[in-house]
N, C-alpha and C. Protein backbone atom coordinates (compact mmCIF):
# COMPACT_ATOMS: atom_id res chain seq x y z
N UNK A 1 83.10 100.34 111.37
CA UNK A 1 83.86 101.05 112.40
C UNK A 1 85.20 100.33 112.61
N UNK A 2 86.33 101.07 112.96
CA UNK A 2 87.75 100.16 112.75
C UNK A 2 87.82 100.42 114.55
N UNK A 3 88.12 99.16 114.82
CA UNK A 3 88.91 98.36 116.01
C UNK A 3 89.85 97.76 115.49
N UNK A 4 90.99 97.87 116.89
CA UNK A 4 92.52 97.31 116.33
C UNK A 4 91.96 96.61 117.00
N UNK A 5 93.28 95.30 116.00
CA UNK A 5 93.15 93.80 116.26
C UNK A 5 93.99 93.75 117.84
N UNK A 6 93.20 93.22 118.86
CA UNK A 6 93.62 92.64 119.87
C UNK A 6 94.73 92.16 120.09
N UNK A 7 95.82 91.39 119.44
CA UNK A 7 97.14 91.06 119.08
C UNK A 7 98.18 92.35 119.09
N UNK A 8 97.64 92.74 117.81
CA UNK A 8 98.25 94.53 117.76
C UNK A 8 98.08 95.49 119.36
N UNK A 9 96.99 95.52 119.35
CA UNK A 9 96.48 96.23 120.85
C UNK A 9 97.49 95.95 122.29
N UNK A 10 98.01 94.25 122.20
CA UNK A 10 98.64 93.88 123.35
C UNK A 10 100.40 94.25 123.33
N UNK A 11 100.58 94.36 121.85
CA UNK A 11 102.35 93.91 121.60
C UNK A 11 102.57 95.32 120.89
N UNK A 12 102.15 96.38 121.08
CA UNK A 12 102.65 97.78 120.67
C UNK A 12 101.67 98.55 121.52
N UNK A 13 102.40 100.13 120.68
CA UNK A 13 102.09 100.96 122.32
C UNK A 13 101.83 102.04 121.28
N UNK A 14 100.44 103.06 121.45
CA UNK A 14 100.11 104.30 120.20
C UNK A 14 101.21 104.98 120.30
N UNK A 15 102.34 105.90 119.22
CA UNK A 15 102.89 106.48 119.13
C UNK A 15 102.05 107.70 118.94
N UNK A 16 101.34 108.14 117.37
CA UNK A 16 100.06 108.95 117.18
C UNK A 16 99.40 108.27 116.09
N UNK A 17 98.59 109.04 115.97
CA UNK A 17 97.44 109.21 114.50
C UNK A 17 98.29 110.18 113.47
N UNK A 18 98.31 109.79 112.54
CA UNK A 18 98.42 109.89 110.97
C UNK A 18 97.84 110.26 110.68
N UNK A 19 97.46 110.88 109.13
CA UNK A 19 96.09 111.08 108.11
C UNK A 19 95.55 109.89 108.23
N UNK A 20 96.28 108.51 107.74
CA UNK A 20 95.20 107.46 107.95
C UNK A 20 94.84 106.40 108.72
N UNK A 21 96.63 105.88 109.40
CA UNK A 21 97.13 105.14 110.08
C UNK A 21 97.05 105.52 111.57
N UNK A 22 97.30 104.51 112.30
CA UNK A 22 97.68 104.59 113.63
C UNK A 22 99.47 104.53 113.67
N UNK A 23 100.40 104.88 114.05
CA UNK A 23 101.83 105.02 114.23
C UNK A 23 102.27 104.46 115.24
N UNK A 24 102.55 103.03 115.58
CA UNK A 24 102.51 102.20 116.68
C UNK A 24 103.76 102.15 117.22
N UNK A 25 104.51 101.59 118.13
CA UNK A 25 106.01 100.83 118.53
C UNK A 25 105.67 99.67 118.89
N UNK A 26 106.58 98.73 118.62
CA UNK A 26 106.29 97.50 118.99
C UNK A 26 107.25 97.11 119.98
N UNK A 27 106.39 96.06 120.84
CA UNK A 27 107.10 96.60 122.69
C UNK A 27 108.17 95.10 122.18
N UNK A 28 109.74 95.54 121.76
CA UNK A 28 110.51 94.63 121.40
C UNK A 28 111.72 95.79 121.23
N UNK A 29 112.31 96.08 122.26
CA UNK A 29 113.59 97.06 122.48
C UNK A 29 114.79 96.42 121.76
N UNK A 30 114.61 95.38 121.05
CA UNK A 30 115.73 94.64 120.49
C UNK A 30 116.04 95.85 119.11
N UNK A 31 115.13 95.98 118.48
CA UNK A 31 115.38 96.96 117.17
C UNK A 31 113.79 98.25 117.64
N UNK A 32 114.53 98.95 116.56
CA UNK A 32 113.51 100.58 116.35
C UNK A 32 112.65 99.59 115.73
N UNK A 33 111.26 99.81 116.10
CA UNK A 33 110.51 99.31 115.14
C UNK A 33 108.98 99.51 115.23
N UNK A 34 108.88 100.02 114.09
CA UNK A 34 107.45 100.97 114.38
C UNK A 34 106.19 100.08 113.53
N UNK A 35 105.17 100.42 113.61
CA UNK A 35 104.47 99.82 112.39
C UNK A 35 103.14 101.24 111.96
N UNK A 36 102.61 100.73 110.73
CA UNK A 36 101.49 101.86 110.66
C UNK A 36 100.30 100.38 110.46
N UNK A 37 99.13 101.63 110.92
CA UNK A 37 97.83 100.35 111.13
C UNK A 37 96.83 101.60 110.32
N UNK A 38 96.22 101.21 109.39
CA UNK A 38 95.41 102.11 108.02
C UNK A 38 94.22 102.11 109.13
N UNK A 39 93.15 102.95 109.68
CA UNK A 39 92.52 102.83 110.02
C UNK A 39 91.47 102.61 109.37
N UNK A 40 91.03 101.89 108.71
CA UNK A 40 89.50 101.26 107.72
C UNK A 40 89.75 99.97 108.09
N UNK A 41 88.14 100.35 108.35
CA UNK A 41 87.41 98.66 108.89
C UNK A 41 87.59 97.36 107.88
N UNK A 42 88.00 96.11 108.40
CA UNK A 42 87.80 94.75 107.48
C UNK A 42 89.25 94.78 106.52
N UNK A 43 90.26 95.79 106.39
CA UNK A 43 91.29 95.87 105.61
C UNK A 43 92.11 94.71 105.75
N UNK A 44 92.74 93.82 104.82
CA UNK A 44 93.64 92.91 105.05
C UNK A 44 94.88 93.07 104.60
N UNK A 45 95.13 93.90 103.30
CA UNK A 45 96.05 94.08 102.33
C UNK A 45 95.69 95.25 101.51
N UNK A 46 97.16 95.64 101.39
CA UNK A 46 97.30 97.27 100.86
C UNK A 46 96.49 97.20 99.81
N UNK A 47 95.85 96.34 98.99
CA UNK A 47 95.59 96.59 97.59
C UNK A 47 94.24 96.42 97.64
N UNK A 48 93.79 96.47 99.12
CA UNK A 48 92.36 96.78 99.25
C UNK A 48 91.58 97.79 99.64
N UNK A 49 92.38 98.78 99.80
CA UNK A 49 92.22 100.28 99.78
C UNK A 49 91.88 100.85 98.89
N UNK A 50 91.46 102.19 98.98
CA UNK A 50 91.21 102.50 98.32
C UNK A 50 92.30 103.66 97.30
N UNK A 51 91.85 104.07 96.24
CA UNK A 51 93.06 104.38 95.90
C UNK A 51 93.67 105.48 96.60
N UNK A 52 92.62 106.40 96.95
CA UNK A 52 93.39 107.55 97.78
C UNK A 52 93.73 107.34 99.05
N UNK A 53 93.10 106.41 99.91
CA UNK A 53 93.99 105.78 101.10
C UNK A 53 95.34 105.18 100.87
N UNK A 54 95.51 104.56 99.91
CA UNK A 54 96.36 103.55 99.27
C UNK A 54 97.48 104.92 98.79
N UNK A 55 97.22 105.97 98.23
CA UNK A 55 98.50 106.30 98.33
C UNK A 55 98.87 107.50 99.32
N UNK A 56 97.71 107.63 100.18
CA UNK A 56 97.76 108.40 101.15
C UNK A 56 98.86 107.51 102.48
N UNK A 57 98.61 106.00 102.34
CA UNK A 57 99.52 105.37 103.13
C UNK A 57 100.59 104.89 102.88
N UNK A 58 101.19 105.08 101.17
CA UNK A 58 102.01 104.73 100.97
C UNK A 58 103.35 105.88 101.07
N UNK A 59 102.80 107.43 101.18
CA UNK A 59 103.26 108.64 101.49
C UNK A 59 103.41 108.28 103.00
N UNK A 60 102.80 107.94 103.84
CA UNK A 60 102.87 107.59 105.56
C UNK A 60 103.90 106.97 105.82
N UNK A 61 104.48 106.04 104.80
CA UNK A 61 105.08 104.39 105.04
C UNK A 61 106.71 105.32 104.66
N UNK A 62 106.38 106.59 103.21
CA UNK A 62 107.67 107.20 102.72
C UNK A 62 108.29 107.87 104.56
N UNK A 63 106.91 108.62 104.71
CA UNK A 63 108.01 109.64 105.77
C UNK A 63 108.23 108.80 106.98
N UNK A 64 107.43 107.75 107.50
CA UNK A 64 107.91 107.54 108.81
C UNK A 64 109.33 106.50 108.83
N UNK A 65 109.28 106.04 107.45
CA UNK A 65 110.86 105.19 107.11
C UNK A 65 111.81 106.62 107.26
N UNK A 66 111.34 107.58 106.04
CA UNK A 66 112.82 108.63 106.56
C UNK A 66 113.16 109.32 107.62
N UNK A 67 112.14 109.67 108.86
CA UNK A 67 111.91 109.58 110.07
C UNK A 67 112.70 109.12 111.22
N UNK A 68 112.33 107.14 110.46
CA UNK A 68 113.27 106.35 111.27
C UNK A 68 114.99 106.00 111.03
N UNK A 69 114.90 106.44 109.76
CA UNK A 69 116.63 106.64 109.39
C UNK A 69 116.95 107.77 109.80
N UNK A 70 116.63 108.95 110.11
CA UNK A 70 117.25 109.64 110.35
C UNK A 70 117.24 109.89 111.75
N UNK A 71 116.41 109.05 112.54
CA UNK A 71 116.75 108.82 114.11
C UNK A 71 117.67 107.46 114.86
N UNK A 72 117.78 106.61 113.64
CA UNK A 72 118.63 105.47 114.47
C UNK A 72 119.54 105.31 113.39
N UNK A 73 119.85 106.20 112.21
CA UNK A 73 120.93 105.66 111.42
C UNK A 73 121.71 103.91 111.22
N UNK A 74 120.22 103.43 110.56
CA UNK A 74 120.68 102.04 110.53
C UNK A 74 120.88 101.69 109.31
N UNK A 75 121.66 100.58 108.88
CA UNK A 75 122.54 100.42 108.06
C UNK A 75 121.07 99.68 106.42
N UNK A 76 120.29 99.44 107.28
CA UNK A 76 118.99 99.34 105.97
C UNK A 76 117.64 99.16 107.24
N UNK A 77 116.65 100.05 106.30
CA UNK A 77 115.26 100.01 106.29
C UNK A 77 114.25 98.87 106.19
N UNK A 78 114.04 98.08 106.83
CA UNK A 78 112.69 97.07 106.29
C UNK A 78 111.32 97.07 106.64
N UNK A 79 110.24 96.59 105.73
CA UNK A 79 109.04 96.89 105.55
C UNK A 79 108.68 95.83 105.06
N UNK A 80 107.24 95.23 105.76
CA UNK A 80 106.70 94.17 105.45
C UNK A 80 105.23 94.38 106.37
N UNK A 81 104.28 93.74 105.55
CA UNK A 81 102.88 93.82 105.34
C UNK A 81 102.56 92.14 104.86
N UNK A 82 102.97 91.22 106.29
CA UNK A 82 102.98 90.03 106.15
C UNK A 82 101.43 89.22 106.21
N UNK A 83 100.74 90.11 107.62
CA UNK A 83 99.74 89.64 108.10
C UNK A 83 99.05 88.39 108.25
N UNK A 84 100.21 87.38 108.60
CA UNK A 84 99.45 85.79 108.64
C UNK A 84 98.89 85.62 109.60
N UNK A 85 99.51 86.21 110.79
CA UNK A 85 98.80 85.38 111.85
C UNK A 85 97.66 86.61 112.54
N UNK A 86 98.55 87.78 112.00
CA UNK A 86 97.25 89.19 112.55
C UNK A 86 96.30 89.44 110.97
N UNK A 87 95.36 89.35 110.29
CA UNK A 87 95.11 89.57 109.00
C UNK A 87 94.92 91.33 108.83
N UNK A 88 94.67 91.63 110.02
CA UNK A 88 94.11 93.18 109.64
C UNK A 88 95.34 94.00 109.17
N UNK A 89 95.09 94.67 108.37
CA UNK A 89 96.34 95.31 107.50
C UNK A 89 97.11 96.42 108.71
N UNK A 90 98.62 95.66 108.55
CA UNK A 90 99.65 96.74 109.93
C UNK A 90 100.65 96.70 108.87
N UNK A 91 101.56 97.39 108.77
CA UNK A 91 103.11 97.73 108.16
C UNK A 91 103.74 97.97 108.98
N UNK A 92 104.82 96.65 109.00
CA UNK A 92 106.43 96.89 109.67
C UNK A 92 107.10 97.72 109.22
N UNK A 93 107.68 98.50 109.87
CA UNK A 93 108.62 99.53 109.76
C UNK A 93 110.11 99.11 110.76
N UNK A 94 110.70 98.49 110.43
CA UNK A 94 112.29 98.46 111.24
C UNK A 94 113.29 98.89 110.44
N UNK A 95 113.97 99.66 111.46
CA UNK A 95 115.72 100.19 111.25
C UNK A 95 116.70 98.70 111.51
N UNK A 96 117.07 98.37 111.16
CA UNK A 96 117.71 97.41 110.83
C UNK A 96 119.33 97.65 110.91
N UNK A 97 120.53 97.07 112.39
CA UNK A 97 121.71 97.30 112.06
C UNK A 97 122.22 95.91 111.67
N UNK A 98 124.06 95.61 111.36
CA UNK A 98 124.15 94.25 111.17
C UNK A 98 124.50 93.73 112.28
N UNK A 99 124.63 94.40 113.50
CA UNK A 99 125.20 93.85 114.86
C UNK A 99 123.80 93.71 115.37
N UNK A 100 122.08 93.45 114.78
CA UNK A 100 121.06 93.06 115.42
C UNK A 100 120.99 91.62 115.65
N UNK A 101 120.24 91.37 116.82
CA UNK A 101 119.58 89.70 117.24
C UNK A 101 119.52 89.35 115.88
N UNK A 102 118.46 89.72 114.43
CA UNK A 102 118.47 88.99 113.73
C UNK A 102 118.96 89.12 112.68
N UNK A 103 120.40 89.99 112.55
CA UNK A 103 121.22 90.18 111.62
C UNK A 103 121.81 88.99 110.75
N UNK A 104 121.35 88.78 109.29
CA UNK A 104 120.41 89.46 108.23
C UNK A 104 119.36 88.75 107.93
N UNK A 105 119.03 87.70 108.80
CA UNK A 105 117.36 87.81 109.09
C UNK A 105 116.20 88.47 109.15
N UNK A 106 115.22 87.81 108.84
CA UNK A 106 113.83 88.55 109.42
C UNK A 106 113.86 89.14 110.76
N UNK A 107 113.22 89.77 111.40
CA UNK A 107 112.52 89.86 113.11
C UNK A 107 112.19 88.63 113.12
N UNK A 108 111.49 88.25 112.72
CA UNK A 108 110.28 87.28 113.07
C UNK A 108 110.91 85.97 113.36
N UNK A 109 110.22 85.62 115.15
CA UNK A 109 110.87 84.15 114.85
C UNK A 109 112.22 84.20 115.79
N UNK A 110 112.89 85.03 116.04
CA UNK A 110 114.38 84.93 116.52
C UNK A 110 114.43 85.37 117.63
N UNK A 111 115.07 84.62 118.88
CA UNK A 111 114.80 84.85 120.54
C UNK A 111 113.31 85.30 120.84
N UNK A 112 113.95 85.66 121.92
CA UNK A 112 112.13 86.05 122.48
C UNK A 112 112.16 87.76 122.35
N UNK A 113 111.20 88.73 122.20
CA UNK A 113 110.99 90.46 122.15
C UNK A 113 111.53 90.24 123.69
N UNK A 114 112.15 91.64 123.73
CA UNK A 114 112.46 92.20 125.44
C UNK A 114 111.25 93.55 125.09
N UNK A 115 110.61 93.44 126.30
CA UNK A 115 109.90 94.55 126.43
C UNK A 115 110.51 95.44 126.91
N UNK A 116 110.41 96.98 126.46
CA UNK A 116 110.62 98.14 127.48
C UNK A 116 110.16 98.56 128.39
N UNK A 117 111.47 98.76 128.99
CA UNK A 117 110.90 99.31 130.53
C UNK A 117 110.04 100.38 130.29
N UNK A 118 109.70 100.87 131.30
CA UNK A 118 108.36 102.02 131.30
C UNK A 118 109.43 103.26 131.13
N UNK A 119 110.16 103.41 131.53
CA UNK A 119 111.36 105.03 131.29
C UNK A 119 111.58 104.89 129.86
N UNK A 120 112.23 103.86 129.70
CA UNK A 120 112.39 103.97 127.61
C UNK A 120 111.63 103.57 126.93
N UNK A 121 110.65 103.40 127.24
CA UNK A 121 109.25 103.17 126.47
C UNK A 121 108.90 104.60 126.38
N UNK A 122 108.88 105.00 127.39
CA UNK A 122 108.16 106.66 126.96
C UNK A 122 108.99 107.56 126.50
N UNK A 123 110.40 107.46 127.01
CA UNK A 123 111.37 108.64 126.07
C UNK A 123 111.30 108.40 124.55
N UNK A 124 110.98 106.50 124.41
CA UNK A 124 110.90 106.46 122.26
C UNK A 124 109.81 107.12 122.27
N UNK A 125 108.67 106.88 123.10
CA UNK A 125 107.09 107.34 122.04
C UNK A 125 107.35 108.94 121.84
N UNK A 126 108.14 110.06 123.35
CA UNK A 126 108.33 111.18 122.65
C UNK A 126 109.09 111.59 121.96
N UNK A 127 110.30 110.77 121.60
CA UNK A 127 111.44 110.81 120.87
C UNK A 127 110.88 110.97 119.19
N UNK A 128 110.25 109.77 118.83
CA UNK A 128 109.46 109.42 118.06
C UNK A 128 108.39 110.06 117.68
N UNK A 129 107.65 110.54 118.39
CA UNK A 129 106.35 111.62 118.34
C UNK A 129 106.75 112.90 117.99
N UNK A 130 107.51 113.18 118.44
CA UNK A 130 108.49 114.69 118.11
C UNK A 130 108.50 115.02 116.88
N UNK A 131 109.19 113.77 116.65
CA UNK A 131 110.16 113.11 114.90
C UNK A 131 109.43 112.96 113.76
N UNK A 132 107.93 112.51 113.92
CA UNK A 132 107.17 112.17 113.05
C UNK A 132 105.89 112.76 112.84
C-alpha cells in the first residue's frame, strides 16, 4: 500500500492525482516548483518501476514540465530525482529564472524556503490544477 513519505507530506501541498503520480507544490514561493510522487509502494528510483509505470511517468514528468513553461516562462526547466535524504521516489520539477535565489545553482541548500501565504498558496494549486 503506498503512503507518502512524511518529509514530502510536511514540505508540499497535493496539487492532484495523475495516472500514476501524486502532482505536489513545494511550500518554497522562491521558484515554481512542483514535484511528481509515482504512487507504488517501496519505490526508490525510476528504474524500479515497472516498465509501463516507468514510461507512464516519464510521459507525466513530459507534460507537467510543458505545463510549467508555459505558465512561468522560465528561462530553463530542471528535473531531478535525487532522493538522499527522502528515498521514496519524488521528481523535481522547477522553472528556473536567472534573477532566482539560486541562480545557476541547484535549489538545494541556498537560504532558507519562504512558505506561502495561504491566498497564494491556493491561487498556484488552482492556477496549476487548471493547467495540468
Amino acid at each position: 500500500m503506498f503512503t507518502l513519505h512524511p518529509r514530502l507530506e510536511q514540505d508540499t501541498f497535493l496539487i492532484k492525482k495523475l495516472e500514476i503520480s501524486q502532482l505536489r507544490l513545494m511550500n518554497d514561493s522562491r521558484y515554481p516548483w512542483v514535484m511528481l510522487v509515482p504512487e507504488r509502494p517501496d519505490v526508490t528510483d525510476l528504474h524500479h518501476l515497472s516498465g509501463t509505470d516507468y514510461a507512464a511517468v516519464m510521459q507525466e514528468i513530459r507534460e507537467v514540465s510543458i505545463r510549467m513553461e508555459d505558465l512561468f516562462s522560465p528561462f530553463k526547466m530542471n528535473m531531478g530525482a535525487l532522493g538522499n535524504l527522502v528515498p521514496q521516489l519524488h521528481i523535481h520539477i522547477i522553472a528556473r529564472d536567472k534573477e532566482d535565489d539560486a541562480w545557476p545553482g541547484p535549489v538545494w541548500g541556498v537560504g532558507e524556503a519562504r512558505p506561502y501565504t495561504e491566498p497564494a498558496k491556493n491561487s498556484l494549486l488552482e492556477k496549476i490544477s487548471k493547467t495540468i
